[in-house]
C-alpha atoms as a PDB file:
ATOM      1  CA  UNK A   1      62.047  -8.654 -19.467  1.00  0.00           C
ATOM      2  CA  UNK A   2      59.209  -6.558 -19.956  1.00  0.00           C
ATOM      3  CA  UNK A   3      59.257  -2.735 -19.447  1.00  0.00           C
ATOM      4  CA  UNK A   4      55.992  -2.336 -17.976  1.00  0.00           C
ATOM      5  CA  UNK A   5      57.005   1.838 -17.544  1.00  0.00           C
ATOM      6  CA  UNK A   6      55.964   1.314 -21.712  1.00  0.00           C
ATOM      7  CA  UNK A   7      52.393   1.209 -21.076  1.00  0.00           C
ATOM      8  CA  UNK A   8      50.793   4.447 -19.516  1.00  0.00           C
ATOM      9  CA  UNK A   9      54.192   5.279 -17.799  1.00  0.00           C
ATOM     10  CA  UNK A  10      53.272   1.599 -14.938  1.00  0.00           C
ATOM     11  CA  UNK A  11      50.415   3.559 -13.693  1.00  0.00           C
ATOM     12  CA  UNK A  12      53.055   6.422 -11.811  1.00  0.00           C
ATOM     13  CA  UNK A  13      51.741   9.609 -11.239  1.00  0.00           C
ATOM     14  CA  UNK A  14      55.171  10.825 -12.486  1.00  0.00           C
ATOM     15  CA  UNK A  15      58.066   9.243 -12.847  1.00  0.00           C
ATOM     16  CA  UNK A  16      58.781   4.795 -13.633  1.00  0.00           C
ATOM     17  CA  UNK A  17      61.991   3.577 -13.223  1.00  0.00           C
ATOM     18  CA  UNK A  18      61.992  -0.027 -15.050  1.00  0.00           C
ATOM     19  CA  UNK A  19      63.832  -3.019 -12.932  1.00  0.00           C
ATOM     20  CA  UNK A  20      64.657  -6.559 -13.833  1.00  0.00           C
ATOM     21  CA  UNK A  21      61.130  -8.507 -13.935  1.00  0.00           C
ATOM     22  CA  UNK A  22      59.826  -5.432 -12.036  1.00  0.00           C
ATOM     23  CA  UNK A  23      58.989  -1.633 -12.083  1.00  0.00           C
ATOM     24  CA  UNK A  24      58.981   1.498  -9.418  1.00  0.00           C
ATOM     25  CA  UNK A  25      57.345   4.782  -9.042  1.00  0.00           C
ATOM     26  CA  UNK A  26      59.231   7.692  -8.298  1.00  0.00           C
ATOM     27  CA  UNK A  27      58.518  11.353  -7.568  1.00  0.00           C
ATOM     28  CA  UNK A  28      59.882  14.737  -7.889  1.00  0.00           C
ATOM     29  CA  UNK A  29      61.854  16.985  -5.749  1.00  0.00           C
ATOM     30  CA  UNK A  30      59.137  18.297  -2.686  1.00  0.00           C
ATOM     31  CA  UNK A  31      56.887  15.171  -3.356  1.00  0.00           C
ATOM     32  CA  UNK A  32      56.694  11.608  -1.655  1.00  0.00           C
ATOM     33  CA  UNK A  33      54.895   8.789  -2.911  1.00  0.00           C
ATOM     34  CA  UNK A  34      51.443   7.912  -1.170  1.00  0.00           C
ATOM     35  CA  UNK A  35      50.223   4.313   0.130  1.00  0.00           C
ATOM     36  CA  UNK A  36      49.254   2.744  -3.340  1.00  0.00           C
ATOM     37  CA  UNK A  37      53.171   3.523  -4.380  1.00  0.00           C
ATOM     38  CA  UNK A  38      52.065   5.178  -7.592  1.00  0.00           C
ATOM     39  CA  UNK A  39      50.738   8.753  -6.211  1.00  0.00           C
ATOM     40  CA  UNK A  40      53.335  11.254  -5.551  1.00  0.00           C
ATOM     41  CA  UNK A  41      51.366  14.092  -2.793  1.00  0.00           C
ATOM     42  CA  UNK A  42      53.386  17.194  -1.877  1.00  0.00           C
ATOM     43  CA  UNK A  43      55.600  16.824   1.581  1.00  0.00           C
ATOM     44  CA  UNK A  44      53.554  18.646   4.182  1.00  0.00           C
ATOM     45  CA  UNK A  45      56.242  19.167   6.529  1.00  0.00           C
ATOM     46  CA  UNK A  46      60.256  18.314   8.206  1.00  0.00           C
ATOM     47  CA  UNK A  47      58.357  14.766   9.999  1.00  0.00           C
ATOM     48  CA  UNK A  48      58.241  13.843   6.163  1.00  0.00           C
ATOM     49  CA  UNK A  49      61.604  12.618   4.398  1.00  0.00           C
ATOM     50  CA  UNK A  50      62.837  16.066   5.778  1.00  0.00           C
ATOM     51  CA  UNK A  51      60.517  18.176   3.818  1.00  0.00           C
ATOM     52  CA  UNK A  52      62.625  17.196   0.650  1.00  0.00           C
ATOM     53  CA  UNK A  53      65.099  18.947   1.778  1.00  0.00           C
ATOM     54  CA  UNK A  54      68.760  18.451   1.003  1.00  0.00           C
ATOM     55  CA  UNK A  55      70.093  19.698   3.896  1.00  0.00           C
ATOM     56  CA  UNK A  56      68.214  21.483   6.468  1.00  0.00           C
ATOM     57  CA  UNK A  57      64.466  21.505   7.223  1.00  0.00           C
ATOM     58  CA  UNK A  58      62.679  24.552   9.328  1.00  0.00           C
ATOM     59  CA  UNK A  59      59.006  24.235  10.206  1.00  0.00           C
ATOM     60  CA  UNK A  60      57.696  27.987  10.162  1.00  0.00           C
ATOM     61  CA  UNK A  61      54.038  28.256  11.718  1.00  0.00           C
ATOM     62  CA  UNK A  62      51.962  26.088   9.302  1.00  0.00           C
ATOM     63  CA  UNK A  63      54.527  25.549   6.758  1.00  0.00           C
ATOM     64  CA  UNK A  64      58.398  24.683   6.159  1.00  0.00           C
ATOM     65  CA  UNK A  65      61.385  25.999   4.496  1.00  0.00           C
ATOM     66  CA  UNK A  66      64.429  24.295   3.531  1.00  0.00           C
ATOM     67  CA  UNK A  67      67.830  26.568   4.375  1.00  0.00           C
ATOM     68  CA  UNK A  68      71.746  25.340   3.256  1.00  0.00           C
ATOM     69  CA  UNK A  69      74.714  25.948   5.593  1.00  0.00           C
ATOM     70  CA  UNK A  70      76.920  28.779   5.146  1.00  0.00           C
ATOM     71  CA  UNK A  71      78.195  29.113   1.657  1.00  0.00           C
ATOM     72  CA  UNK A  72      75.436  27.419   0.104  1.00  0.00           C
ATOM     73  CA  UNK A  73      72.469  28.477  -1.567  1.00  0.00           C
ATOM     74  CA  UNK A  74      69.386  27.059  -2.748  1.00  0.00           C
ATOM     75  CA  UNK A  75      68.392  26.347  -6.443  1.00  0.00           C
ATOM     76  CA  UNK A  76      65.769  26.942  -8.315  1.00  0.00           C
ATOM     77  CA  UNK A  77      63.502  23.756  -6.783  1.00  0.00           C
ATOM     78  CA  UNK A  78      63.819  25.714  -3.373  1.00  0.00           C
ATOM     79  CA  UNK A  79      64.638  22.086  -1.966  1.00  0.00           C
ATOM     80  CA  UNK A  80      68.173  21.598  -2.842  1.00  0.00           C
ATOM     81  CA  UNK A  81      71.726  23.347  -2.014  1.00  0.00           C
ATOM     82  CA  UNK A  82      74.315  23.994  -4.671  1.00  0.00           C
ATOM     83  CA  UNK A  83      77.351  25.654  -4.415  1.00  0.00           C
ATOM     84  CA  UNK A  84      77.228  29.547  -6.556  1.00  0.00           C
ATOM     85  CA  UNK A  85      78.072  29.948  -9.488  1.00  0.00           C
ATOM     86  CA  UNK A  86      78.627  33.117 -11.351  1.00  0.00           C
ATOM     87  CA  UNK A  87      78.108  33.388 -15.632  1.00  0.00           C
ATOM     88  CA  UNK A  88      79.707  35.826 -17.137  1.00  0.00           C
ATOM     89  CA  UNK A  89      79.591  36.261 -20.874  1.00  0.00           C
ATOM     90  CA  UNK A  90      83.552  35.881 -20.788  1.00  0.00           C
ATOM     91  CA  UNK A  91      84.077  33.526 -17.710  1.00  0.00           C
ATOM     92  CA  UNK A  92      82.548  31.748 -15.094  1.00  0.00           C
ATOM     93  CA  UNK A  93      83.095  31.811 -10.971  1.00  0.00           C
ATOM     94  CA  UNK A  94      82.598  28.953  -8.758  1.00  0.00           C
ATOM     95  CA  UNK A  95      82.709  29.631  -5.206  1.00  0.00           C
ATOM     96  CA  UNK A  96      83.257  26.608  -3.157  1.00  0.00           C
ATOM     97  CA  UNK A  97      83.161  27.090   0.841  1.00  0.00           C
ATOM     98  CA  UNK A  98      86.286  25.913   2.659  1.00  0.00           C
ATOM     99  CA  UNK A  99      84.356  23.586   5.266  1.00  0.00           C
ATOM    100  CA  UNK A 100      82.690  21.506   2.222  1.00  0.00           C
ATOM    101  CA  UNK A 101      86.512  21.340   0.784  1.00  0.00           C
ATOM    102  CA  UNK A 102      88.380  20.127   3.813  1.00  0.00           C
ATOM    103  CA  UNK A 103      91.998  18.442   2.495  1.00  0.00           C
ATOM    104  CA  UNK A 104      91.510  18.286  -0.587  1.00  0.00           C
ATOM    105  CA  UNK A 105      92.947  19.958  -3.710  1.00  0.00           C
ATOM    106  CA  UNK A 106      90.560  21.413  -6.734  1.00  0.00           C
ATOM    107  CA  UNK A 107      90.361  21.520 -10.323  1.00  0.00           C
ATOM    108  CA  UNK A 108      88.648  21.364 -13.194  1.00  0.00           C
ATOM    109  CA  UNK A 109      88.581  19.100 -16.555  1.00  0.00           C
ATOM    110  CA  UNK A 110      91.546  20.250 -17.392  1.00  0.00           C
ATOM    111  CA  UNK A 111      93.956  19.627 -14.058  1.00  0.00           C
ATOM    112  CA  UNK A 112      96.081  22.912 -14.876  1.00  0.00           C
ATOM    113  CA  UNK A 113      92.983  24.728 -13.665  1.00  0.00           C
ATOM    114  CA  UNK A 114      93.200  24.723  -9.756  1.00  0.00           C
ATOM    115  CA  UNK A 115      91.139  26.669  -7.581  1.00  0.00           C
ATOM    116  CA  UNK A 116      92.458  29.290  -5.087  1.00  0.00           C
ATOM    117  CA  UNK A 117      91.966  29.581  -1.533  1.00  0.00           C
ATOM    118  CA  UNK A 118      90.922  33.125   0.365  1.00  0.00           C
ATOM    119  CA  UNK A 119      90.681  31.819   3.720  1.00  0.00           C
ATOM    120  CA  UNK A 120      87.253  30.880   3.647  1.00  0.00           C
ATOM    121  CA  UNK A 121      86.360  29.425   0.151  1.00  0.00           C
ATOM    122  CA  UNK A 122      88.180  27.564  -2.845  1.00  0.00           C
ATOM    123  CA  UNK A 123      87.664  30.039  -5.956  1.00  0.00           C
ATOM    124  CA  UNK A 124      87.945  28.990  -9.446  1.00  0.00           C
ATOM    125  CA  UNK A 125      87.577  31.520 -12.076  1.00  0.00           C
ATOM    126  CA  UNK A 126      87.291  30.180 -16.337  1.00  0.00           C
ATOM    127  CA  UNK A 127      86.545  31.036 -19.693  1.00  0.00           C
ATOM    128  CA  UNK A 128      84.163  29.611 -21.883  1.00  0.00           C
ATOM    129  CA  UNK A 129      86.801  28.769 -23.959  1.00  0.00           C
ATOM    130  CA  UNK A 130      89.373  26.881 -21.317  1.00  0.00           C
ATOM    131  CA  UNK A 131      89.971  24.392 -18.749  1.00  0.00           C
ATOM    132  CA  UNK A 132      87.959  22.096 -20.660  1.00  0.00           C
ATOM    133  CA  UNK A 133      85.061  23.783 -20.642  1.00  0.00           C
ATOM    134  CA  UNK A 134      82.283  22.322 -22.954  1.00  0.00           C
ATOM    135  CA  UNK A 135      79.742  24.464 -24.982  1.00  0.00           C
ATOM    136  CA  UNK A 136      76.728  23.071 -26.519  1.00  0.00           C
ATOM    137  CA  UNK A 137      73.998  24.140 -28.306  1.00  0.00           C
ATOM    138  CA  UNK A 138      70.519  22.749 -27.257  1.00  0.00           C
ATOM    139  CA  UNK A 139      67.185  24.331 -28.949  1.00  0.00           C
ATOM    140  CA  UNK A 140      67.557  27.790 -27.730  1.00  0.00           C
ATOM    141  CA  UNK A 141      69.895  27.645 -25.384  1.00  0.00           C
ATOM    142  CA  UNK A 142      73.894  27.678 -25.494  1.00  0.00           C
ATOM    143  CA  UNK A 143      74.856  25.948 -22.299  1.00  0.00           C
ATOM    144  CA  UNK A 144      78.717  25.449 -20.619  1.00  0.00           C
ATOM    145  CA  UNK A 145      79.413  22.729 -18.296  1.00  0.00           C
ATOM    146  CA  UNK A 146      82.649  21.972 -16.718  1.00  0.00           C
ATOM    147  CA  UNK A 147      83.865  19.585 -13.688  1.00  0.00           C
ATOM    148  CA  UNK A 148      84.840  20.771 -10.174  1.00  0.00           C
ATOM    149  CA  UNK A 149      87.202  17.382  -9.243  1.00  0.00           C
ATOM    150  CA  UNK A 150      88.785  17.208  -5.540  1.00  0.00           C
ATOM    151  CA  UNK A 151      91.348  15.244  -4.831  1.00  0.00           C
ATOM    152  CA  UNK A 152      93.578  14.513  -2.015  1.00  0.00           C
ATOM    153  CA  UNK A 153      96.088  16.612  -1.514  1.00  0.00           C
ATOM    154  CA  UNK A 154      99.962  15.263  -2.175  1.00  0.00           C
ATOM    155  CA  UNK A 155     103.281  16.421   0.068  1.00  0.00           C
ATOM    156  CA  UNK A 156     106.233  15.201  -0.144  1.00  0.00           C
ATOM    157  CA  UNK A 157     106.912  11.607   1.682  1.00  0.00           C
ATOM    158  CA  UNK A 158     103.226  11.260   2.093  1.00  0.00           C
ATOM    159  CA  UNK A 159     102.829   8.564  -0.364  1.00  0.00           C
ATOM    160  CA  UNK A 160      99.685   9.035  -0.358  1.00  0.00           C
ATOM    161  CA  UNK A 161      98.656   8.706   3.093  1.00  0.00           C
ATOM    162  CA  UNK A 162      96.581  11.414   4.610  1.00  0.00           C
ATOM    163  CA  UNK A 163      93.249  12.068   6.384  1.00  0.00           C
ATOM    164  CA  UNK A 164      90.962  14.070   4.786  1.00  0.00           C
ATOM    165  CA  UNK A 165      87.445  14.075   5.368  1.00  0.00           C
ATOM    166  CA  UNK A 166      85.998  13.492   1.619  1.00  0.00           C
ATOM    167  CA  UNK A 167      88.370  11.335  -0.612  1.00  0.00           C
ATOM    168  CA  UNK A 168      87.039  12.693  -3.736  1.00  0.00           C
ATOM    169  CA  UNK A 169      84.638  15.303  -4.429  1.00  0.00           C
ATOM    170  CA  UNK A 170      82.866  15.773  -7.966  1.00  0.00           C
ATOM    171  CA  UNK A 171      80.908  19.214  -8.361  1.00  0.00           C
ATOM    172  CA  UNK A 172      79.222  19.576 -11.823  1.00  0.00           C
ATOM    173  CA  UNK A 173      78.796  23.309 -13.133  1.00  0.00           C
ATOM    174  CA  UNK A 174      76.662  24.597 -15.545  1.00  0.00           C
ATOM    175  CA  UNK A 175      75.851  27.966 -16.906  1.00  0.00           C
ATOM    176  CA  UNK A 176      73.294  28.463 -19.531  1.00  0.00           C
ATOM    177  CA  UNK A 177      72.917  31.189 -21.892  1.00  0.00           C
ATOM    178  CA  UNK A 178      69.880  32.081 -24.273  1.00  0.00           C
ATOM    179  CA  UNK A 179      70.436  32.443 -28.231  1.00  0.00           C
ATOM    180  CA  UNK A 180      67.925  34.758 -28.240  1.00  0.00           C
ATOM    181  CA  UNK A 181      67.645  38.451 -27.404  1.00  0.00           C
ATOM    182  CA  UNK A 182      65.718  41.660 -27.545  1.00  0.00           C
ATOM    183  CA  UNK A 183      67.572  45.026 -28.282  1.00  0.00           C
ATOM    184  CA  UNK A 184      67.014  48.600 -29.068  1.00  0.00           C
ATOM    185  CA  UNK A 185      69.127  51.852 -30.126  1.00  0.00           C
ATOM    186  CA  UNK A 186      67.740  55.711 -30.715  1.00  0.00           C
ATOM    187  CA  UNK A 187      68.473  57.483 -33.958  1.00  0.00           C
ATOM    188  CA  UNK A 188      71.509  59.262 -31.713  1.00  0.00           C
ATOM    189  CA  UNK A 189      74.653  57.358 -31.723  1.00  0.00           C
ATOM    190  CA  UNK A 190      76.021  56.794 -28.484  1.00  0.00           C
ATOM    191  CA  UNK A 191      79.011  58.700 -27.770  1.00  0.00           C
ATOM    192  CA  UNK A 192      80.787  56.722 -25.149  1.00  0.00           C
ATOM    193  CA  UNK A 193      80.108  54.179 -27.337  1.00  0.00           C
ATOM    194  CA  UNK A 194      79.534  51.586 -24.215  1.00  0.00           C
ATOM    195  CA  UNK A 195      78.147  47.834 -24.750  1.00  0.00           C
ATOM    196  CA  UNK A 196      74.376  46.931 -24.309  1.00  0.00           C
ATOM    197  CA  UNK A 197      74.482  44.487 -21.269  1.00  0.00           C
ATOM    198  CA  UNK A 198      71.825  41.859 -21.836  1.00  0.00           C
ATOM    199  CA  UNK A 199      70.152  39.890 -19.255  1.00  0.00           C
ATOM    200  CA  UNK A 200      68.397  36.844 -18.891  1.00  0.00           C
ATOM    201  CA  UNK A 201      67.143  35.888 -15.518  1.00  0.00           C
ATOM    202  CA  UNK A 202      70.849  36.132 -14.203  1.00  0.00           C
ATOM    203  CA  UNK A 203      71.696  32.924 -15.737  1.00  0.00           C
ATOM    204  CA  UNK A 204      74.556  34.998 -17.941  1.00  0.00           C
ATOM    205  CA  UNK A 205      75.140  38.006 -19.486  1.00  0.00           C
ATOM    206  CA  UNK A 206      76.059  38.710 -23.404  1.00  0.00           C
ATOM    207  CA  UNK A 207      77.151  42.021 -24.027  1.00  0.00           C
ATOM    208  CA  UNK A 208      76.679  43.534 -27.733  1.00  0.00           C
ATOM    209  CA  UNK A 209      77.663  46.829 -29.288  1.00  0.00           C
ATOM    210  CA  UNK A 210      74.826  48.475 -31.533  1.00  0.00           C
ATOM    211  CA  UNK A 211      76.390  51.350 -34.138  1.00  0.00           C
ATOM    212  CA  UNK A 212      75.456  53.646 -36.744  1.00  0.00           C
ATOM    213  CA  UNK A 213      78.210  54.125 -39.611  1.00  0.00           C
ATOM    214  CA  UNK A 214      78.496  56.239 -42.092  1.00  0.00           C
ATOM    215  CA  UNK A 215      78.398  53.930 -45.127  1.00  0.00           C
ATOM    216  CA  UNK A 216      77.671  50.918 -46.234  1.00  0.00           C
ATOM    217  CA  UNK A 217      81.683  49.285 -46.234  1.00  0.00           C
ATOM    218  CA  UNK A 218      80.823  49.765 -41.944  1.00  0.00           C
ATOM    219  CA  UNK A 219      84.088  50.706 -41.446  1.00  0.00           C
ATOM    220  CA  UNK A 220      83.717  54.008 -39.555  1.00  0.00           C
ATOM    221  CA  UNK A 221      81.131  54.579 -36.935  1.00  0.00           C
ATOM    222  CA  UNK A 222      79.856  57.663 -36.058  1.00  0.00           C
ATOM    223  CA  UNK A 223      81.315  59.017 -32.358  1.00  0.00           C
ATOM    224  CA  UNK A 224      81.802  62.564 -32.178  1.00  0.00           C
ATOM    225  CA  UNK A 225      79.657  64.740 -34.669  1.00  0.00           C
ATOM    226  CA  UNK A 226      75.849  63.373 -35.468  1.00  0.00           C
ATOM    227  CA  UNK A 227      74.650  63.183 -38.509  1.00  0.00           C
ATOM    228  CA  UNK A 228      72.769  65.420 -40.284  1.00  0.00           C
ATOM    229  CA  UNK A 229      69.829  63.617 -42.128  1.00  0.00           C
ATOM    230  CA  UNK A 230      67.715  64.175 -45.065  1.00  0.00           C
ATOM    231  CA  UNK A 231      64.306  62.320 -46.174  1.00  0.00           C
ATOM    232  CA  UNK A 232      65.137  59.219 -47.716  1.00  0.00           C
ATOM    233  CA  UNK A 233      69.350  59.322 -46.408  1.00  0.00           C
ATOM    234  CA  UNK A 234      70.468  55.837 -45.598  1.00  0.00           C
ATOM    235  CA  UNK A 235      71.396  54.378 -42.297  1.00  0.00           C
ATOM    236  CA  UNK A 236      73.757  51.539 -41.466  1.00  0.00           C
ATOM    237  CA  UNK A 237      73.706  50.049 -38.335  1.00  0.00           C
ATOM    238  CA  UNK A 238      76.010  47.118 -37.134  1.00  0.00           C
ATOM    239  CA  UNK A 239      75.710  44.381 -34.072  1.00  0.00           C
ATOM    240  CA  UNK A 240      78.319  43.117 -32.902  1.00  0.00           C
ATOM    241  CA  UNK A 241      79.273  40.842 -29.738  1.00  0.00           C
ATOM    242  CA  UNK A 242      81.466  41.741 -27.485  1.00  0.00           C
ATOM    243  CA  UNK A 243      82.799  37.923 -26.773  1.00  0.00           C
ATOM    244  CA  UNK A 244      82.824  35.534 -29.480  1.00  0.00           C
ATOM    245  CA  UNK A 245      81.389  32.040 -28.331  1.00  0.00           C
ATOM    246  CA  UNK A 246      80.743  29.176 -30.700  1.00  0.00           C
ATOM    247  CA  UNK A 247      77.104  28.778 -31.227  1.00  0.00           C
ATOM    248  CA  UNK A 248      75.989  32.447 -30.464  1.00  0.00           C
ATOM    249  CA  UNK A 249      74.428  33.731 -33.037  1.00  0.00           C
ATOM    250  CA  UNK A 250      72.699  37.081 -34.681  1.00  0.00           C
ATOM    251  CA  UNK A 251      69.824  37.074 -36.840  1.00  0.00           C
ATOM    252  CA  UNK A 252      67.875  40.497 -36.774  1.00  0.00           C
ATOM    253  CA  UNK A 253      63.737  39.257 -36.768  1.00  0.00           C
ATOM    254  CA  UNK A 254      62.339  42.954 -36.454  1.00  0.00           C
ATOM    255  CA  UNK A 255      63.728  45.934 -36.657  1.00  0.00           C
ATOM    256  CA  UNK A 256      61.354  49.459 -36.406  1.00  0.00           C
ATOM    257  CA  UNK A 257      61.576  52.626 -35.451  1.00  0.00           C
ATOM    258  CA  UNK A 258      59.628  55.033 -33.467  1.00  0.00           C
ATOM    259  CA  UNK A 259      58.245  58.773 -33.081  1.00  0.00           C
ATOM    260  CA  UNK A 260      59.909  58.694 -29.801  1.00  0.00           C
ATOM    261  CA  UNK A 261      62.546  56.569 -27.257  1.00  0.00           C
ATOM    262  CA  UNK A 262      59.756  54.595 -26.107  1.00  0.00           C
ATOM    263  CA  UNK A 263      59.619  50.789 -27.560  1.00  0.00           C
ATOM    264  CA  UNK A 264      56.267  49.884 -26.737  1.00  0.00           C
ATOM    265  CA  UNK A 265      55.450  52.757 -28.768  1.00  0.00           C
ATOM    266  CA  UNK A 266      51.712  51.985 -30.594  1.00  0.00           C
ATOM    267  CA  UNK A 267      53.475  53.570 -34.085  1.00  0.00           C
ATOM    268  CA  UNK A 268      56.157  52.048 -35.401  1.00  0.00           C
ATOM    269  CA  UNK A 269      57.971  52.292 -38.993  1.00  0.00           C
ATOM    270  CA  UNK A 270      59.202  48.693 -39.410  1.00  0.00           C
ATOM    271  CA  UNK A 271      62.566  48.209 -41.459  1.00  0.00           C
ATOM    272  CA  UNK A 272      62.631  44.606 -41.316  1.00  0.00           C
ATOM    273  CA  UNK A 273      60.152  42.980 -39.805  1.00  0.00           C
ATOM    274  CA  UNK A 274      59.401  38.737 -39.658  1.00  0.00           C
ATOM    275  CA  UNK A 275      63.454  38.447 -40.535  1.00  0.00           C
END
């Protein structure tokens, strides 16, 4: 059987799925393949496969928008609904609405992790570090995943036999985190001595403490007093995170100073610089 996707991808615009003895053109998400059945062209409308749409498709004056039911929101492609998710640099909170749910009862990888009903959706709150959760490094990315599973639910003298609307219900979750970061601290030391909260497109949130101490062992950072410094003094500074997560990790690239709090300063006294 020849894979005729092996020679300029069968002639698709963008994607060839290879069959037996045969071949087919598919497109991406908002896209629809035109008469020759090799040229994806953008959806121009609801008339059209339902705009691409997962769920719902609303023509608005010379366009269209897709829109999720209640307790749903769109992702990133602006075409398809996906139930929220919330990464947190210790945990992660899946929000599942009650209606999608109906009689069944959820968990994760690990089956000792069950979600929690409030009335109106099925909550499920983990660690990076639990209920099965898997973390992998890709390029510069450290990524979670996890499986929502439901199931019917069991009572007593059921055996097994109740109505429920979906028999099984498999909701894949993913958070991603970057490996990289950019951070900044004044000659001051903070007093309060509270975490730098960094951010990344509100895909998840690592938070890192940045210290001066007051020798080289680090074992005492300054918090009340500041120090009093002389030409060519030393400074130590430490970085440290907050939660410890298996492929996170620290490499200072640059590190500079400048004449004032501003880090787009022009001027700047680099300490390390190119790591």
């Amino acid at each position: 059987d020849e894979n005729e996707c092996e020679q300029n991808n069968g002639g698709c615009s963008e994607f060839c799925v290879n069959l037996k003895n045969s071949f087919r053109c598919e497109c991406g998400v908002g896209r629809t393949l035109g008469s020759d059945g090799k040229t994806c062209e953008e959806i121009e409308g609801c008339h059209n496969n339902n705009g691409g749409c997962s769920h719902t498709c609303i023509e608005v004056e010379d366009t269209y928008q897709c829109e999720c039911p209640r307790g749903l929101v769109l992702s990133e492609d602006n075409h398809t609904c996906q139930v929220p998710v919330l990464c947190k640099s210790s945990s992660i909170e899946v929000s599942i609405p009650k209606d999608l749910v109906g009689g069944l009862d959820l968990s994760l990888i690990n089956t000792s992790c069950k979600g929690v009903s409030n009335g109106t959706h099925v909550n499920i709150h983990f660690s990076l570090k639990s209920c099965g959760t898997v973390v992998d490094v890709i390029n510069d990315k450290i990524i979670a995943t996890n499986l929502v599973t439901g199931l019917p639910k069991q009572t007593p003298g059921s055996n097994g036999d109740i109505i429920v609307r979906t028999s099984k219900l498999l909701i894949p979750v993913t958070c991603e985190f970057p490996r990289r970061y950019t951070i900044s601290e004044g000659y001051v030391p903070n007093l309060k001595n509270s975490p730098l909260e960094i951010m990344s497109r509100n895909q998840g949130i690592f938070p890192f403490t940045l210290e001066i101490f007051k020798d080289k062992d680090f074992d005492e950072p300054y918090r009340g007093a500041l120090p009093t410094l002389k030409l060519r003094d030393s400074l130590y500074f430490g970085i440290e995170p907050l939660v410890h997560v298996s492929g996170l990790e620290m490499l200072v690239e640059s590190c500079f100073a400048t004449p004032t709090s501003k880090i787009d300063e022009i001027l700047k006294y680099y300490l390390i610089q190119d790591g």
